[in-house]
Protein backbone atom coordinates (compact mmCIF):
# COMPACT_ATOMS: atom_id res chain seq x y z
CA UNK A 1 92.60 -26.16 49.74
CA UNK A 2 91.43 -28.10 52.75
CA UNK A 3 88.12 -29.99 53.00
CA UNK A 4 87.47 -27.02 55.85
CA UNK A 5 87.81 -24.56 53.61
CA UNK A 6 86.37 -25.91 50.15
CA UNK A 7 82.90 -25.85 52.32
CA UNK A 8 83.37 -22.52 53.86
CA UNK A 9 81.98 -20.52 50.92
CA UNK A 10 78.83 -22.56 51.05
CA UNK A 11 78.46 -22.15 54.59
CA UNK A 12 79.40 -18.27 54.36
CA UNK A 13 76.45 -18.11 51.87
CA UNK A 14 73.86 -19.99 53.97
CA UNK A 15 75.39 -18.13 57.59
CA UNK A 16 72.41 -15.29 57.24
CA UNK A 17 70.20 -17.80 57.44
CA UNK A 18 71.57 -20.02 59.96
CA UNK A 19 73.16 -23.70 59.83
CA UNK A 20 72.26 -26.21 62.31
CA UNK A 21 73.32 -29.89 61.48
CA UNK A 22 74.69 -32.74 63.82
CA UNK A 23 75.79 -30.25 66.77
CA UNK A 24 77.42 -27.84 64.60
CA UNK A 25 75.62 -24.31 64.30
CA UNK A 26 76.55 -21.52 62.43
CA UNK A 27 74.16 -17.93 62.75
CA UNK A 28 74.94 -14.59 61.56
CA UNK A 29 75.06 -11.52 64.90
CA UNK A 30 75.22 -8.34 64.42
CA UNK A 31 76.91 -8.46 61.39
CA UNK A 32 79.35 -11.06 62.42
CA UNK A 33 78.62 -14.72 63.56
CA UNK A 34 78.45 -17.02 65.77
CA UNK A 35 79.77 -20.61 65.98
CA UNK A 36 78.85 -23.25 68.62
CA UNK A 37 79.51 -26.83 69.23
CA UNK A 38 78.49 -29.35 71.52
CA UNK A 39 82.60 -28.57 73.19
CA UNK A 40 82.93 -24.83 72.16
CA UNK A 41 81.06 -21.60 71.10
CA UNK A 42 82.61 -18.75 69.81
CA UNK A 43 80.78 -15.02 68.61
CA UNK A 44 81.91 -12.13 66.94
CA UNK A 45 83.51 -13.72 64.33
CA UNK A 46 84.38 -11.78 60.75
CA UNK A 47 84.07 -14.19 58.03
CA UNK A 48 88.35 -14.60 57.80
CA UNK A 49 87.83 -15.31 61.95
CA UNK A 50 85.11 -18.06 61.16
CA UNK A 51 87.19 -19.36 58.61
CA UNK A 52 90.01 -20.24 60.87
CA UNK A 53 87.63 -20.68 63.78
CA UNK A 54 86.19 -23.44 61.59
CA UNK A 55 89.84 -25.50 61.32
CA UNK A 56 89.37 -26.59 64.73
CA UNK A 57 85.74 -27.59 64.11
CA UNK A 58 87.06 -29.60 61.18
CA UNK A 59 85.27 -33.02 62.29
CA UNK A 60 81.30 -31.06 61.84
CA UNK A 61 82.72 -29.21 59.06
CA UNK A 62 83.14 -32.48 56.52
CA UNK A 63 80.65 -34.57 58.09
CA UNK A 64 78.31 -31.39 57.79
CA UNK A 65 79.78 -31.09 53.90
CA UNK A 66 79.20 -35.34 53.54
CA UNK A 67 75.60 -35.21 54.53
CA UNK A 68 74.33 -31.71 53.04
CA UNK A 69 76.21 -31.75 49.68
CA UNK A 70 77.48 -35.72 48.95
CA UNK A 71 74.39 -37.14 50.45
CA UNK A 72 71.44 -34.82 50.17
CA UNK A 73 67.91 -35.63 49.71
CA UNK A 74 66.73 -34.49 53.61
CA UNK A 75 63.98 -36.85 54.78
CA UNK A 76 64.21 -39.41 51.97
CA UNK A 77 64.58 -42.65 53.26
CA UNK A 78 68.02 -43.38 52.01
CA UNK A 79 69.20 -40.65 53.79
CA UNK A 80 68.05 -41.73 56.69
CA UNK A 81 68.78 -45.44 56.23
CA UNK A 82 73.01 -44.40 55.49
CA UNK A 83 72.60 -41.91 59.09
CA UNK A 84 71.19 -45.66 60.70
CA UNK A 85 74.53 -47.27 58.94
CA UNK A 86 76.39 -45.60 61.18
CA UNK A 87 74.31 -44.77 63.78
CA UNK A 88 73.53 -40.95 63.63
CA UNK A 89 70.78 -39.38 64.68
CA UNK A 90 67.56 -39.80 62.62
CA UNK A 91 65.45 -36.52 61.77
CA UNK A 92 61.46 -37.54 62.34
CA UNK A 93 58.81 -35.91 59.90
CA UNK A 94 59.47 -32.26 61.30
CA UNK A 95 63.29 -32.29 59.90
CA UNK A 96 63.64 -31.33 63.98
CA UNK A 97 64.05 -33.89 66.50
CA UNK A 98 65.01 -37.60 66.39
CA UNK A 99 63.70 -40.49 65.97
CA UNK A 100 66.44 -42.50 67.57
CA UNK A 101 69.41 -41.54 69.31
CA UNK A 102 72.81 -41.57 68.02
CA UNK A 103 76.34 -40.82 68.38
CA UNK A 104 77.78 -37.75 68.12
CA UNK A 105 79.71 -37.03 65.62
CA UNK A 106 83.59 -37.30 67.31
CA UNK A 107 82.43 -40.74 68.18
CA UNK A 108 81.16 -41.43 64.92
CA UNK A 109 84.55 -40.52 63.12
CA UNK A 110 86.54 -42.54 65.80
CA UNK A 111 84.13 -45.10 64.55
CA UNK A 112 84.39 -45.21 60.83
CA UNK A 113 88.24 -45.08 61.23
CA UNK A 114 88.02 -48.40 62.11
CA UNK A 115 84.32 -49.11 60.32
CA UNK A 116 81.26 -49.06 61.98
CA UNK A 117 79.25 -52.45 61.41
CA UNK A 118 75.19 -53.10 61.26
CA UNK A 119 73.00 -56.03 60.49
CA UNK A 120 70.26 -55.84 57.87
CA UNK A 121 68.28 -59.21 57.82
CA UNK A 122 71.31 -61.91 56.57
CA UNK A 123 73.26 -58.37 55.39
CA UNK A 124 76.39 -57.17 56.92
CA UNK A 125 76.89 -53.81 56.16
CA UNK A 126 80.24 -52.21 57.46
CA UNK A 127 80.66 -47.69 56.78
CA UNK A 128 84.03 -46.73 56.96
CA UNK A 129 85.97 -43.57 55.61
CA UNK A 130 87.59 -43.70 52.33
CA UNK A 131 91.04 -42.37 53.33
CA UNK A 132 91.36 -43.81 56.92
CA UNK A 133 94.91 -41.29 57.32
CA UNK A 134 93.31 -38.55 56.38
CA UNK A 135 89.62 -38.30 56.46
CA UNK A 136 88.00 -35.81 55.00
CA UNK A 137 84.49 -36.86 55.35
CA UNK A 138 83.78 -38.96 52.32
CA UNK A 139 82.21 -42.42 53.52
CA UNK A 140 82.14 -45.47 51.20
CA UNK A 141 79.76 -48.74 52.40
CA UNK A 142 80.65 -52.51 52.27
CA UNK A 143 78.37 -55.30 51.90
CA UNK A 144 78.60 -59.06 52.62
CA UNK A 145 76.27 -61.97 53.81
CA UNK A 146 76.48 -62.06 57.77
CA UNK A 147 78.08 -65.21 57.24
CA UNK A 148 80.82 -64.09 55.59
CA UNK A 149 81.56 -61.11 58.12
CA UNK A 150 85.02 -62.55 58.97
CA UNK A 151 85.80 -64.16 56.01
CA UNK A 152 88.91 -62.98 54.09
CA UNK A 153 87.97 -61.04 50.87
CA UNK A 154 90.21 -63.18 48.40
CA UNK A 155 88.02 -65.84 49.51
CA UNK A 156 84.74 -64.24 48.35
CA UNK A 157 83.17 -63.42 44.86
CA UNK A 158 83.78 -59.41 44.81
CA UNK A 159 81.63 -57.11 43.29
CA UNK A 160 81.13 -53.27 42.79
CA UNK A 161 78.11 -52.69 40.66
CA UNK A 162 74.84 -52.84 42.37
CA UNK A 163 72.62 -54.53 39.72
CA UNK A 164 75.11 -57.76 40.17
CA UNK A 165 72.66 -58.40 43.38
CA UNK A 166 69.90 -59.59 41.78
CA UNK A 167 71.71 -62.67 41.03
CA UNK A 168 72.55 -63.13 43.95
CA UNK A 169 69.04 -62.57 45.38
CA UNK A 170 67.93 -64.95 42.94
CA UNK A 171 68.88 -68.62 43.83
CA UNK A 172 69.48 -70.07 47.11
CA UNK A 173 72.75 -72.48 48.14
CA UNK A 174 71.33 -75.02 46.11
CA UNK A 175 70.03 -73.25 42.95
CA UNK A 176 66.72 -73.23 44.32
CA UNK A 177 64.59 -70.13 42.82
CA UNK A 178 63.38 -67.61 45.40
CA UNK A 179 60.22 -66.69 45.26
CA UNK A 180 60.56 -64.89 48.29
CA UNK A 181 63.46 -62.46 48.36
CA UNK A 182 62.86 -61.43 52.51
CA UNK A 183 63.44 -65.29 52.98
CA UNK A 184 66.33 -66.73 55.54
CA UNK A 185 67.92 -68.34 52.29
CA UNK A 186 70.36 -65.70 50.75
CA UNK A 187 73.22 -67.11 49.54
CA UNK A 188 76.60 -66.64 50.65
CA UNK A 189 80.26 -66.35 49.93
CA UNK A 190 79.80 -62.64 48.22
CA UNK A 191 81.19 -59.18 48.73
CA UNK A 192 80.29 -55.51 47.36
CA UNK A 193 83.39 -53.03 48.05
CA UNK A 194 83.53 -49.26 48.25
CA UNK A 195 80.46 -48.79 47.44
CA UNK A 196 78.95 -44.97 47.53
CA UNK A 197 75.89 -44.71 49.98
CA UNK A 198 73.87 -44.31 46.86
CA UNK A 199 75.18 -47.38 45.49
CA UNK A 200 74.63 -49.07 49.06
CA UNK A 201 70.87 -48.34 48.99
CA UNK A 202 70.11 -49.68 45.25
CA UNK A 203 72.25 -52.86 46.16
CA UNK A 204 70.32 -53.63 48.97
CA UNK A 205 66.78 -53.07 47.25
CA UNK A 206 68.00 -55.51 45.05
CA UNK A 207 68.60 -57.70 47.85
CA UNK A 208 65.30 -56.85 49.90
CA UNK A 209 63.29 -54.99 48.27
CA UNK A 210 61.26 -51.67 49.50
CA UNK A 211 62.13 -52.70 52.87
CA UNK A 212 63.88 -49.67 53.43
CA UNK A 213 61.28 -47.46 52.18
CA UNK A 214 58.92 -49.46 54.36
CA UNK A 215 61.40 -48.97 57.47
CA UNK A 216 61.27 -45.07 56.66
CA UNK A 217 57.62 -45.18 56.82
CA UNK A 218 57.59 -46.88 60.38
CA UNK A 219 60.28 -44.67 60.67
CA UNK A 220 57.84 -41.77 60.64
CA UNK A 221 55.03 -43.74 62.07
CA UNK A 222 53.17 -43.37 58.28
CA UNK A 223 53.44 -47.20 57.28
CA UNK A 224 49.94 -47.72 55.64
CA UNK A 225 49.08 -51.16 57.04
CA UNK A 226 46.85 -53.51 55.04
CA UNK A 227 45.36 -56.02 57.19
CA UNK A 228 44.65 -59.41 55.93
CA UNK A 229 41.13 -58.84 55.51
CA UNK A 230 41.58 -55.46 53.21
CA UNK A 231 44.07 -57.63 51.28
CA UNK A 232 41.60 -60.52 50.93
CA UNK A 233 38.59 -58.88 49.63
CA UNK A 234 40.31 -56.43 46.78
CA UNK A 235 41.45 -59.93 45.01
CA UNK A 236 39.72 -60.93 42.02
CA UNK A 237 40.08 -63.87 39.67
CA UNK A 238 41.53 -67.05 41.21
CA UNK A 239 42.22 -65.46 44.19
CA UNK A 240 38.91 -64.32 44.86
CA UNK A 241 38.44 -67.37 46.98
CA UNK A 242 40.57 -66.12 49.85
CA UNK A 243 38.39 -63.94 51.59
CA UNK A 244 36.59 -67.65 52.71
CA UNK A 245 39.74 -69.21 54.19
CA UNK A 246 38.35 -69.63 58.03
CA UNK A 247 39.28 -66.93 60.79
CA UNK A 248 41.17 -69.67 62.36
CA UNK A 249 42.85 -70.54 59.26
CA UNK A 250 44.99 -67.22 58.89
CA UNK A 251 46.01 -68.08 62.50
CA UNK A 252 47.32 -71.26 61.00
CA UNK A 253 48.62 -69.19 58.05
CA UNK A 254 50.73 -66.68 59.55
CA UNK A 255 52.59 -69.24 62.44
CA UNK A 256 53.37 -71.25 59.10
CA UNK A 257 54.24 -68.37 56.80
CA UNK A 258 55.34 -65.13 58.56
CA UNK A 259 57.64 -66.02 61.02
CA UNK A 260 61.36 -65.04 61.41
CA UNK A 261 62.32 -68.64 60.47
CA UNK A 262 60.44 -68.53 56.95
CA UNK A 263 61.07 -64.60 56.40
CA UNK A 264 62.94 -61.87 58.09
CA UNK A 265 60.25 -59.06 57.83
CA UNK A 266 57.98 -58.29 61.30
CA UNK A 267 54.80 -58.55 60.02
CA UNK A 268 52.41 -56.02 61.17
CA UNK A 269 49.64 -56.68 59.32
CA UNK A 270 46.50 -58.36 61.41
CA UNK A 271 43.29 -60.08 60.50
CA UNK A 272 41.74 -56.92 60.74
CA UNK A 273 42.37 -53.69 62.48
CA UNK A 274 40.18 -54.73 65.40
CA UNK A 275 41.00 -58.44 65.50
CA UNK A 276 44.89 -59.14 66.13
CA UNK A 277 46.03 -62.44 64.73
CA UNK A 278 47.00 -64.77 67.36
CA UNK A 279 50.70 -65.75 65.95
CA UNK A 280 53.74 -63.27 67.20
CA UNK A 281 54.72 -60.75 64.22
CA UNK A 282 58.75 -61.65 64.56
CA UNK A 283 61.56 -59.30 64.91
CA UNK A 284 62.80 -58.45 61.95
CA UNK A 285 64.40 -55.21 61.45
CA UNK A 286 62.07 -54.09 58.64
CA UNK A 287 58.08 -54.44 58.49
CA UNK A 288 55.95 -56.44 56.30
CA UNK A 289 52.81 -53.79 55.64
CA UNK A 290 50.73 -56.43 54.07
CA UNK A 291 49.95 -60.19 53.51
CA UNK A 292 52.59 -61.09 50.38
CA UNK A 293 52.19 -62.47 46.91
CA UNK A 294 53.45 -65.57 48.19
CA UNK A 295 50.66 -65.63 51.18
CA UNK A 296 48.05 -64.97 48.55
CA UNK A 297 49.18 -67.90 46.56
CA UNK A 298 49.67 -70.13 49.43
CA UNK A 299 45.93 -68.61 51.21
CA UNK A 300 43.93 -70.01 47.76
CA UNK A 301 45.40 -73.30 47.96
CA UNK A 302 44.51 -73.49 51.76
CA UNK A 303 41.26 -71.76 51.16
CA UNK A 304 40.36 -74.56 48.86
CA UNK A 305 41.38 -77.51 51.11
CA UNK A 306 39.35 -75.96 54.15
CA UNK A 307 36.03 -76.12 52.70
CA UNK A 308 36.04 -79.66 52.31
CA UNK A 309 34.17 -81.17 55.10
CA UNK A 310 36.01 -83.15 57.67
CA UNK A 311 35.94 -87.02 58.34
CA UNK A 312 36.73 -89.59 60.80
CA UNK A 313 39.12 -92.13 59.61
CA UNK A 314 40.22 -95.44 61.34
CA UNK A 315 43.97 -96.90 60.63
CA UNK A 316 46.27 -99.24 62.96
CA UNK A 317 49.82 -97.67 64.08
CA UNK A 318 51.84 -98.63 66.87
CA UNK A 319 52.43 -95.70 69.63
CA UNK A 320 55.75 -95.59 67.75
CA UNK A 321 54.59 -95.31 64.27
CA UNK A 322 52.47 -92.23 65.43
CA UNK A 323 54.89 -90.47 66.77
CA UNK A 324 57.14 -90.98 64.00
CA UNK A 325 54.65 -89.36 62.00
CA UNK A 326 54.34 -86.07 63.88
CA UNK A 327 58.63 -85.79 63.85
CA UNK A 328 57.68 -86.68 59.87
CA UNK A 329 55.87 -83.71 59.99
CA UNK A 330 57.63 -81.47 61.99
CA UNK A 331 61.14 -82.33 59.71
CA UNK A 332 59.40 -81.33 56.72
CA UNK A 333 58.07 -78.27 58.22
CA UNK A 334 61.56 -76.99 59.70
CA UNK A 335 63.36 -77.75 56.36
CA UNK A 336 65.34 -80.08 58.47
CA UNK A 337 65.25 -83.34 55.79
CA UNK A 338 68.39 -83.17 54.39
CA UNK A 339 70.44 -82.82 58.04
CA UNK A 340 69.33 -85.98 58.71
CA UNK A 341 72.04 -88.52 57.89
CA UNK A 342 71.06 -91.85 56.73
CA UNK A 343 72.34 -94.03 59.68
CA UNK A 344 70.76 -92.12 61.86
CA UNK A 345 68.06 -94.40 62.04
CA UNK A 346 66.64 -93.39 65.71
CA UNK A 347 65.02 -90.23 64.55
CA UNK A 348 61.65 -90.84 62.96
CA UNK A 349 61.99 -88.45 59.93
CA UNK A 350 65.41 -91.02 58.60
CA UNK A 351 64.79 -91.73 55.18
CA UNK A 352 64.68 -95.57 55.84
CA UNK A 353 62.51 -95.46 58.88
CA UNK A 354 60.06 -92.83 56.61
CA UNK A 355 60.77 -95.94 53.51
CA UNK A 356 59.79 -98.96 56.15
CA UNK A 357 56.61 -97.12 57.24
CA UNK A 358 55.67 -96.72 53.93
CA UNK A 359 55.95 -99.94 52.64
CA UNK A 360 54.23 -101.66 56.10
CA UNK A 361 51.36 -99.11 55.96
CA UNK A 362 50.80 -97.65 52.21
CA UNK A 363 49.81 -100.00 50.27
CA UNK A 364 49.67 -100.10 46.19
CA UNK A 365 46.04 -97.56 47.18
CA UNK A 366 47.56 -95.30 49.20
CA UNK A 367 47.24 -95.37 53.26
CA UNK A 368 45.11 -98.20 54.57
CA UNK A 369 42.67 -96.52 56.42
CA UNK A 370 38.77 -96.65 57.06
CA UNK A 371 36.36 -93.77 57.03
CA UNK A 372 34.33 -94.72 59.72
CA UNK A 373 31.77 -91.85 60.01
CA UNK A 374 29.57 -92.35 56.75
């Protein structure tokens, strides 16, 4: 039995009713039917006639049988998230139109003969058919770090069961916890194979999690948005403090914090709904609804050190020495420390310039400087 005709009795049985899915439509007239695609349309057809007609439709036919029967779940967000994988056309809320536009679906299955590749944050993610000769609809999913997208498999740690990802997720290249798993710091040199789309979507929320239920939403246009200050004023013990940190101060927050080089997520959360905060939200493919755990943490601390009052101090630098403190600074901030070598002594972040500043200028009490505003 071909692939054609093991879905032709499910089609037969939902004809009366009418089937229209990725250019393919099937609709019963006058007690016969009709069959169009985007290239052909053909009517009076007697269920035998449809059945052949159908053979040279056999391209909407399986991808129609993939999506409906293997697939399933219309309008969940892994269904649309394995349609993005490939780039098909998106249903909105209605189940009518599209969201985005897509390829139809000859182009698709010239496509995943050879395996259609998208980017997910540091994720590669590749759809391809499982028999390449003789396709018959069924898609399986590979997964690797973007860095790894032209490695050779043998040289990569393989895996096939999704739960092995939050391992991965869990430690960066130098066995660093996460605390953040949207981060740029996913480790490499790892592989999932064959994977089912099912399996595809739970690897990947172990990876990043709810970020594709959170795409979906925006999808839809239903992401419910918490701004910073609806975040700030439902926290209670410790963190109750936040809701003080300075309007300027969550500014400062988010150009340290929520940017694409300290996490891949676009935030789209502002100070308020009214009151946009002045840092750009990134471009990450998925959005961030809502200040993070890690913000919160990192907003008490800062909330904390703001309401102490400011100070004029006096200490003596050279020009030099000053401006080796701001590329101090700005190395530390970048995460760029441990790229600079150690005879590179003509950047001001070197270890031994940071080690001969420190022992001219901190003494046994800590910085020598004057508070001359008392």
């Amino acid at each position: 039995m071909t692939a054609v005709h093991g879905s032709l009795e499910t089609l037969l049985d939902r004809a009366s009713a009418g089937v229209t899915f990725d250019g393919l439509r099937i609709d019963a007239e006058d007690g016969n039917y009709v069959l169009e695609t985007p290239a052909d349309e053909w009517h009076g057809l007697d269920e035998a006639a449809l059945g052949d007609t159908l053979e040279a439709c056999e391209e909407y036919v399986t991808n129609w049988r993939y999506w409906q029967e293997t697939v399933g779940g219309e309008g969940t967000a892994r269904r649309a998230f394995l349609r993005w994988c490939e780039h098909a056309p998106i249903p909105d809320a209605d189940e009518q139109t599209t969201t985005t536009d897509g390829l139809a679906v000859p182009a698709r299955y010239d496509a995943l003969r050879d395996g259609i590749d998208r980017q997910w944050g540091q994720l590669s993610i590749t759809a391809r058919f499982v028999d390449v000769d003789d396709p018959d609809g069924e898609r399986v999913y590979d997964l690797w770090h973007v860095d790894d997208a032209d490695s050779d498999l043998a040289d990569l740690e393989v895996y096939d069961d999704p739960r092995d990802a939050r391992e991965i997720a869990t430690y960066d290249e130098d066995g660093r916890y996460r605390p953040l798993k949207t981060a740029p710091t996913l480790v490499s040199g790892w592989a999932f194979t064959g994977l089912s789309g099912a399996e595809l979507v739970e690897t990947v929320g172990f990876l990043y999690p709810a970020t594709i239920a959170n795409w979906h939403r925006e999808l839809r246009g239903n992401l419910d948005v918490d701004h910073w200050t609806e975040t700030a004023e439902r926290q209670t013990g410790i963190y109750d403090v936040i809701d003080e940190l300075p309007r300027e101060a969550v500014d400062w927050m988010a150009e340290a914090c929520c940017v694409d080089s300290q996490c891949l997520r676009r935030r789209e959360w502002e100070y308020d709904e009214d009151d946009d905060v002045d840092v750009d939200g990134g471009d990450g493919p998925f959005p961030c609804r809502e200040p993070c755990s890690l913000v919160v943490a990192a907003a008490r601390k800062w909330a904390i050190l703001e309401s102490e009052e400011e100070h004029t101090y006096e200490l003596e630098l050279t020009t030099s020495e000053l401006n080796q403190l701001e590329e101090l600074i700005d190395a530390v901030a970048e995460g760029r420390t441990d790229e600079i070598r150690e005879a590179d002594v003509y950047d001001g972040a070197n270890r031994y310039r940071a080690r001969y500043l420190r022992a001219k200028r901190v003494g046994e009490d800590g910085l020598e400087a004057t508070q001359v505003d008392e």
